[in-house]
Protein backbone atom coordinates (compact mmCIF):
# COMPACT_ATOMS: atom_id res chain seq x y z
CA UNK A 1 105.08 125.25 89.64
CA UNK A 2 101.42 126.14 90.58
CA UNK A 3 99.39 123.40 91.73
CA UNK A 4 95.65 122.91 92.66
CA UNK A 5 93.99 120.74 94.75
CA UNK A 6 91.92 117.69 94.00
CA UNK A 7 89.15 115.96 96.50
CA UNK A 8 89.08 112.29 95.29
CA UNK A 9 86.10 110.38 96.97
CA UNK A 10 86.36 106.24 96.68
CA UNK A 11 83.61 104.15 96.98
CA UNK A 12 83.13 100.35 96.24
CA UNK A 13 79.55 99.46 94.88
CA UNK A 14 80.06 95.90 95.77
CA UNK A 15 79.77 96.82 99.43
CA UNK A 16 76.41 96.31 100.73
CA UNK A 17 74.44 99.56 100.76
CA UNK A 18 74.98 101.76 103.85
CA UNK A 19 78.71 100.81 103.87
CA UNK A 20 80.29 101.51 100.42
CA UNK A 21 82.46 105.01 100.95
CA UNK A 22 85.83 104.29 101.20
CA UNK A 23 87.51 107.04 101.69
CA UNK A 24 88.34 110.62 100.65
CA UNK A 25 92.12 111.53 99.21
CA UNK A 26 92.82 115.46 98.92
CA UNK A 27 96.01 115.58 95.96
CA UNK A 28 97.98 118.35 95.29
CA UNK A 29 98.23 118.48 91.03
CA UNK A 30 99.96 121.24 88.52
CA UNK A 31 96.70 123.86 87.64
CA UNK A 32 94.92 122.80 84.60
CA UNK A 33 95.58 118.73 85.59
CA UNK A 34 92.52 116.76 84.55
CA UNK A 35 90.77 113.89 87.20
CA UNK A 36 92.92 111.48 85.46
CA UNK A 37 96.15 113.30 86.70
CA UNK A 38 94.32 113.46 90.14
CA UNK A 39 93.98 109.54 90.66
CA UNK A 40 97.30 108.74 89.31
CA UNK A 41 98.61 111.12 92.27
CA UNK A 42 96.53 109.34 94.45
CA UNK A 43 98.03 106.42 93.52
CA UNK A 44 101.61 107.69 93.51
CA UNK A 45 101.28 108.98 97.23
CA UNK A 46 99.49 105.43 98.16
CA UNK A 47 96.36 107.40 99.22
CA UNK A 48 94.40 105.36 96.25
CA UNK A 49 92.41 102.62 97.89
CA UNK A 50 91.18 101.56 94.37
CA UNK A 51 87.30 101.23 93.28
CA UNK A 52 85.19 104.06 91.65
CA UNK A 53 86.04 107.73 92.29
CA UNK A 54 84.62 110.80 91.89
CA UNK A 55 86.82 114.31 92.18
CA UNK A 56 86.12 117.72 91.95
CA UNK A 57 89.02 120.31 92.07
CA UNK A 58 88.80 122.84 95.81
CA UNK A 59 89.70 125.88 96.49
CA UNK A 60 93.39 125.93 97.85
CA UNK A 61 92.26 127.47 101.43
CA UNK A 62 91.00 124.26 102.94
CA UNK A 63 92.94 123.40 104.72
CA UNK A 64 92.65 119.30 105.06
CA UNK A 65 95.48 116.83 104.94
CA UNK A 66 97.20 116.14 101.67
CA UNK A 67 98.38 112.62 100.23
CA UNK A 68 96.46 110.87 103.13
CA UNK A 69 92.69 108.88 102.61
CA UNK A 70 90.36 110.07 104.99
CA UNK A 71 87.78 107.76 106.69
CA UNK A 72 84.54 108.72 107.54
CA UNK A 73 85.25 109.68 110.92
CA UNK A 74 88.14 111.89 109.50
CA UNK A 75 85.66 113.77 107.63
CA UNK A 76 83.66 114.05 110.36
CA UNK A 77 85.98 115.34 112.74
CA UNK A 78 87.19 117.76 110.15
CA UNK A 79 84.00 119.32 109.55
CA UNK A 80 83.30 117.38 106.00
CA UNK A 81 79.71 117.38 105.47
CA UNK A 82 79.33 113.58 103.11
CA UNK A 83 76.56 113.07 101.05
CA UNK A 84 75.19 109.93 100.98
CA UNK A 85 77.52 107.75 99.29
CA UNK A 86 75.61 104.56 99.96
């Protein structure tokens, strides 16, 4: 089956501002899966921490961890430039 990946950002608005980004989940989904499909993998592969998300399909060649969240410091260290989230 052909897949596509899925980059799942979580953020929690009831945070105070400067510290509401949760995470980041990457999800491997069959091709034509909708965000819905996405965030039920996330939270299938327990990389769903819960509160909103935002996803946006990537290209299959970067190459990040799958089925894992990612702090902010993972992103950094992988080269993940975050927009402001807060």
């Amino acid at each position: 089956m052909e897949t596509e990946l899925w980059w799942l950002s979580f953020c929690d608005v009831d945070r105070p501002v400067g510290s509401q980004f949760i995470g980041v989940a990457l999800v491997s989904v069959p091709v034509n899966s909708t965000l819905v499909n996405a965030v039920y993998e996330a939270w299938d592969q327990g990389c769903n921490p819960g509160g909103e998300v935002m996803g946006l399909r990537i290209p299959k060649e970067d190459q990040l961890p799958l089925n894992t969240l990612l702090s902010k410091a993972d992103c950094e260290r992988y080269g993940v430039e975050l927009e402001s989230f807060e």
